[in-house]
C-alpha atoms as a PDB file:
ATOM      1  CA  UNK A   1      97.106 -24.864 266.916  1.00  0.00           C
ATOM      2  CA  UNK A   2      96.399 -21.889 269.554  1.00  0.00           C
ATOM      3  CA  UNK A   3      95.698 -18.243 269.441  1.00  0.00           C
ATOM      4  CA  UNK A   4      97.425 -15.998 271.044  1.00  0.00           C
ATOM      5  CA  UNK A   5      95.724 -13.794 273.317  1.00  0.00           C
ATOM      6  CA  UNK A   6      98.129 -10.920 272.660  1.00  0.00           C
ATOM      7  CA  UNK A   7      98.740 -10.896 268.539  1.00  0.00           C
ATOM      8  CA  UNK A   8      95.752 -12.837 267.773  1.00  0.00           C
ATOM      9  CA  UNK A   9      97.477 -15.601 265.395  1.00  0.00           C
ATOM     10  CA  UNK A  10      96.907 -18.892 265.444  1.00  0.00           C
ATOM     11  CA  UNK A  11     100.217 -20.484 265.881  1.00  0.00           C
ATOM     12  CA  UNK A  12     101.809 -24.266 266.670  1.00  0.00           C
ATOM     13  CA  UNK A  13     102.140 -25.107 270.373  1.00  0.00           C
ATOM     14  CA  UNK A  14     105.841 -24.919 270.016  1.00  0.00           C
ATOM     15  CA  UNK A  15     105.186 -20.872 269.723  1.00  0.00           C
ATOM     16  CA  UNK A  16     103.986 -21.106 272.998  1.00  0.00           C
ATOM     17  CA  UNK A  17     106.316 -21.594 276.521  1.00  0.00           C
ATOM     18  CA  UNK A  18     105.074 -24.535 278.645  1.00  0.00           C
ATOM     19  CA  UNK A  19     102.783 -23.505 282.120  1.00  0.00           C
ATOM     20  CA  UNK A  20     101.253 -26.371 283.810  1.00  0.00           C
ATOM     21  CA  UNK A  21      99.206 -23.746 286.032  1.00  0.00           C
ATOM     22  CA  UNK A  22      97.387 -23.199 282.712  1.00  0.00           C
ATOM     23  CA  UNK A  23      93.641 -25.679 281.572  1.00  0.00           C
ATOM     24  CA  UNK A  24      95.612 -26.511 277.962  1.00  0.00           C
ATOM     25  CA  UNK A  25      99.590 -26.606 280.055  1.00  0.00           C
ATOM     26  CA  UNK A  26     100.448 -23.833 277.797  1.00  0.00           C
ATOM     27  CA  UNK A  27     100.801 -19.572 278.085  1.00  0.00           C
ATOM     28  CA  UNK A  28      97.925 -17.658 276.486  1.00  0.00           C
ATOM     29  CA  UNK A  29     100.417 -15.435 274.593  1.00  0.00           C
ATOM     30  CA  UNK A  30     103.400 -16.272 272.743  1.00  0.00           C
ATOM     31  CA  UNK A  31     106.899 -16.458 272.933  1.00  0.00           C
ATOM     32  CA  UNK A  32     107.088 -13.884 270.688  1.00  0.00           C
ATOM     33  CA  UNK A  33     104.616 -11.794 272.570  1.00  0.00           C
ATOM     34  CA  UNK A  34     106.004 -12.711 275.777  1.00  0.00           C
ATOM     35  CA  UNK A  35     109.428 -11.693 274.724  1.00  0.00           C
ATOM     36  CA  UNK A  36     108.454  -8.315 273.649  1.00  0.00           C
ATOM     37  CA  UNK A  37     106.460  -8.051 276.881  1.00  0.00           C
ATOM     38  CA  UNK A  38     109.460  -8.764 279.021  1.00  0.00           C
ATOM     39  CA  UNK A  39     111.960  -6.891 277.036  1.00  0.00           C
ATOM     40  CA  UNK A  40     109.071  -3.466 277.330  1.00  0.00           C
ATOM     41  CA  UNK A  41     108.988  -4.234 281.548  1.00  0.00           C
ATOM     42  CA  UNK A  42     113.000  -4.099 281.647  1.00  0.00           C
ATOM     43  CA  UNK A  43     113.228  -0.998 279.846  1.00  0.00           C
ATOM     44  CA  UNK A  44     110.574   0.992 282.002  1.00  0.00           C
ATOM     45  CA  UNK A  45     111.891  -0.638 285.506  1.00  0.00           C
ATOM     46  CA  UNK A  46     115.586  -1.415 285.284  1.00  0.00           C
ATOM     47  CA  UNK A  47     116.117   0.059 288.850  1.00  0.00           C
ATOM     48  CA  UNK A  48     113.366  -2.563 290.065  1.00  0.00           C
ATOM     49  CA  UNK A  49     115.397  -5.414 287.756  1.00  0.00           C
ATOM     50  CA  UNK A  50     118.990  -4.449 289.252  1.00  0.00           C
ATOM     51  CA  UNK A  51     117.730  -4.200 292.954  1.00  0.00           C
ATOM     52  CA  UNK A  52     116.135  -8.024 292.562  1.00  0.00           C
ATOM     53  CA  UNK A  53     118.932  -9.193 290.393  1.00  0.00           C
ATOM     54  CA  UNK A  54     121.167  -7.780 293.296  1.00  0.00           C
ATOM     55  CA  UNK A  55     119.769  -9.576 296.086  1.00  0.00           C
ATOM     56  CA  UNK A  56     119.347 -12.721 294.206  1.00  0.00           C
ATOM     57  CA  UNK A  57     123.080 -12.830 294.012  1.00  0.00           C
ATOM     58  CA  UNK A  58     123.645 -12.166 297.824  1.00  0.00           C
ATOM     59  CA  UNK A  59     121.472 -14.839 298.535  1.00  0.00           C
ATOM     60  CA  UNK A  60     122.760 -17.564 296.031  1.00  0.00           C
ATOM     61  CA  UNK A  61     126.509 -17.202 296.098  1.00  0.00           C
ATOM     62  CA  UNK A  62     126.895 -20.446 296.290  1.00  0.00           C
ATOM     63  CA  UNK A  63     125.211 -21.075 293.002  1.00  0.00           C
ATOM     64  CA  UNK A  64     127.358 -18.778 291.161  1.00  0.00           C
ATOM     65  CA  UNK A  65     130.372 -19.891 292.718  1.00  0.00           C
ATOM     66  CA  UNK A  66     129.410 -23.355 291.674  1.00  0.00           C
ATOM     67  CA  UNK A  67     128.442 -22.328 287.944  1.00  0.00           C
ATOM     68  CA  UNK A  68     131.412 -20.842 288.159  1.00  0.00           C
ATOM     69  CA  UNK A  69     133.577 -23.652 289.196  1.00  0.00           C
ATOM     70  CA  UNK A  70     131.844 -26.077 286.343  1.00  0.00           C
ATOM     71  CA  UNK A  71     132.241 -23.764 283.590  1.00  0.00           C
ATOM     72  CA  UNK A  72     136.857 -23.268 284.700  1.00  0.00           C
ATOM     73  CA  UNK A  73     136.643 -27.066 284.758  1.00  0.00           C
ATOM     74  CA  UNK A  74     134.270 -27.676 281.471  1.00  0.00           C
ATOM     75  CA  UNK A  75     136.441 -24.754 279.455  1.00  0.00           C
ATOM     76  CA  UNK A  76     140.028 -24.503 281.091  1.00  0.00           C
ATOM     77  CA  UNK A  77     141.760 -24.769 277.657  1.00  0.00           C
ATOM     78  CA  UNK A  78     139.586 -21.938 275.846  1.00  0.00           C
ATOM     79  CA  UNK A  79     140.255 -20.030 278.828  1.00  0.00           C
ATOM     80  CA  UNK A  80     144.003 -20.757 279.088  1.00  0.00           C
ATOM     81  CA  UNK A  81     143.951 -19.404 275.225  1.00  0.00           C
ATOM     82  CA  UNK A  82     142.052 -16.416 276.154  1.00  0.00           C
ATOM     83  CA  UNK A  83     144.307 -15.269 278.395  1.00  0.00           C
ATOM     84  CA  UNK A  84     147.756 -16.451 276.437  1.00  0.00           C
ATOM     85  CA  UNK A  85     146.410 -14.109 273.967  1.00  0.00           C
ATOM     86  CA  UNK A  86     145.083 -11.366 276.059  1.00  0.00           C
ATOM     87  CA  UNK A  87     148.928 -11.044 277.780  1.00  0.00           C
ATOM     88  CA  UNK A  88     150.507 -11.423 274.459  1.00  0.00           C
ATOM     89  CA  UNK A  89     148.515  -8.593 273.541  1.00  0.00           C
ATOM     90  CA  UNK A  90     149.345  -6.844 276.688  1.00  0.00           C
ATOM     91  CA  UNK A  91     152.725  -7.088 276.268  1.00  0.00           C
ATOM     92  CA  UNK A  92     152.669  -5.914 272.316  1.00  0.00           C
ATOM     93  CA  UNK A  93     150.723  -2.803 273.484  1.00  0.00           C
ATOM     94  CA  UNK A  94     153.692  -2.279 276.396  1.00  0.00           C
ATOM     95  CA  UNK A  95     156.372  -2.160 273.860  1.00  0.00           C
ATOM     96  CA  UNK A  96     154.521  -0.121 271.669  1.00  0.00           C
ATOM     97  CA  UNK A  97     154.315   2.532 274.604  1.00  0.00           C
ATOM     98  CA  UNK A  98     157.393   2.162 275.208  1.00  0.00           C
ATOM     99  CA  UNK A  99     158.723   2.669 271.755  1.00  0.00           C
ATOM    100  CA  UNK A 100     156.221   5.641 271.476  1.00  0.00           C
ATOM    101  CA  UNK A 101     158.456   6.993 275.001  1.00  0.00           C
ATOM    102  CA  UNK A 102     161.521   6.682 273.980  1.00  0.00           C
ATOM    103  CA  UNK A 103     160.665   8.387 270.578  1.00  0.00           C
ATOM    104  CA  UNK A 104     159.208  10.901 272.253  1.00  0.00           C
ATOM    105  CA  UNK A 105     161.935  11.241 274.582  1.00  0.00           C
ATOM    106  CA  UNK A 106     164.681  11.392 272.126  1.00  0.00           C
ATOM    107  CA  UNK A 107     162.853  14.363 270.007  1.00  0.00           C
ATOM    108  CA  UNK A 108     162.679  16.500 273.114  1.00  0.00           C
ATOM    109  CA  UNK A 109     166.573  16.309 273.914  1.00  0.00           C
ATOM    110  CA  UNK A 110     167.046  16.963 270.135  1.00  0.00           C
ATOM    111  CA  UNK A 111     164.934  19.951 270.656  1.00  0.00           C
ATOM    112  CA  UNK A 112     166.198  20.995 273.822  1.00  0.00           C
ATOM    113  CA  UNK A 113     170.421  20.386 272.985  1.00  0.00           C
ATOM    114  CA  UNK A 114     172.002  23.381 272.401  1.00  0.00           C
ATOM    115  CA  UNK A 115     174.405  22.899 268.857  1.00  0.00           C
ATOM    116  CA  UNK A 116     177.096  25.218 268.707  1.00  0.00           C
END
């Protein structure tokens, strides 16, 4: 059991994130605590966030393009159905436009044809 510095509970270890820079290899607060803490900094600096978020990804391109690469290859059929369905909606919402045209289409020469 540990107390967090932040709540005050008592609370397992497994409440608390690993830190081997810490005497006990543990954070004084929780995760719970921490969590709020970190959710609180984003909201009152997310120009600070974006701006290190933003160079982090100019500087490891690499990594993303390999994370990238590993997650086509782990998940190529769920994305092959993903985007079978996304162009078979795609196509559904074309006619549908289309159909809405040429309704609106024929009501206008209706409207405009002179009937003697």
């Amino acid at each position: 059991m540990k107390t967090c510095t932040k709540c005050k509970e008592s609370k397992e270890l497994i409440c608390f994130y690993k830190n081997k820079s810490k005497s006990n290899g543990f954070n004084y607060q929780c995760k719970e605590c921490a969590l709020k803490g970190a959710r609180k900094y984003r909201q009152a600096n997310p120009e600070k966030i974006a701006e290190r978020e933003r160079k982090w990804r100019q500087a490891n391109t690499w990594k993303l393009t390999e994370k990238d690469r590993k997650y086509r290859q782990a998940n190529a059929e769920k994305i092959a159905e993903r985007e079978r369905k996304y162009k078979q909606a795609q196509k559904q919402e074309q006619s549908a436009n289309l159909f809405f045209q040429m309704a609106h289409f024929a009501s206008e020469i209706t409207k405009t044809t002179i009937t003697p």
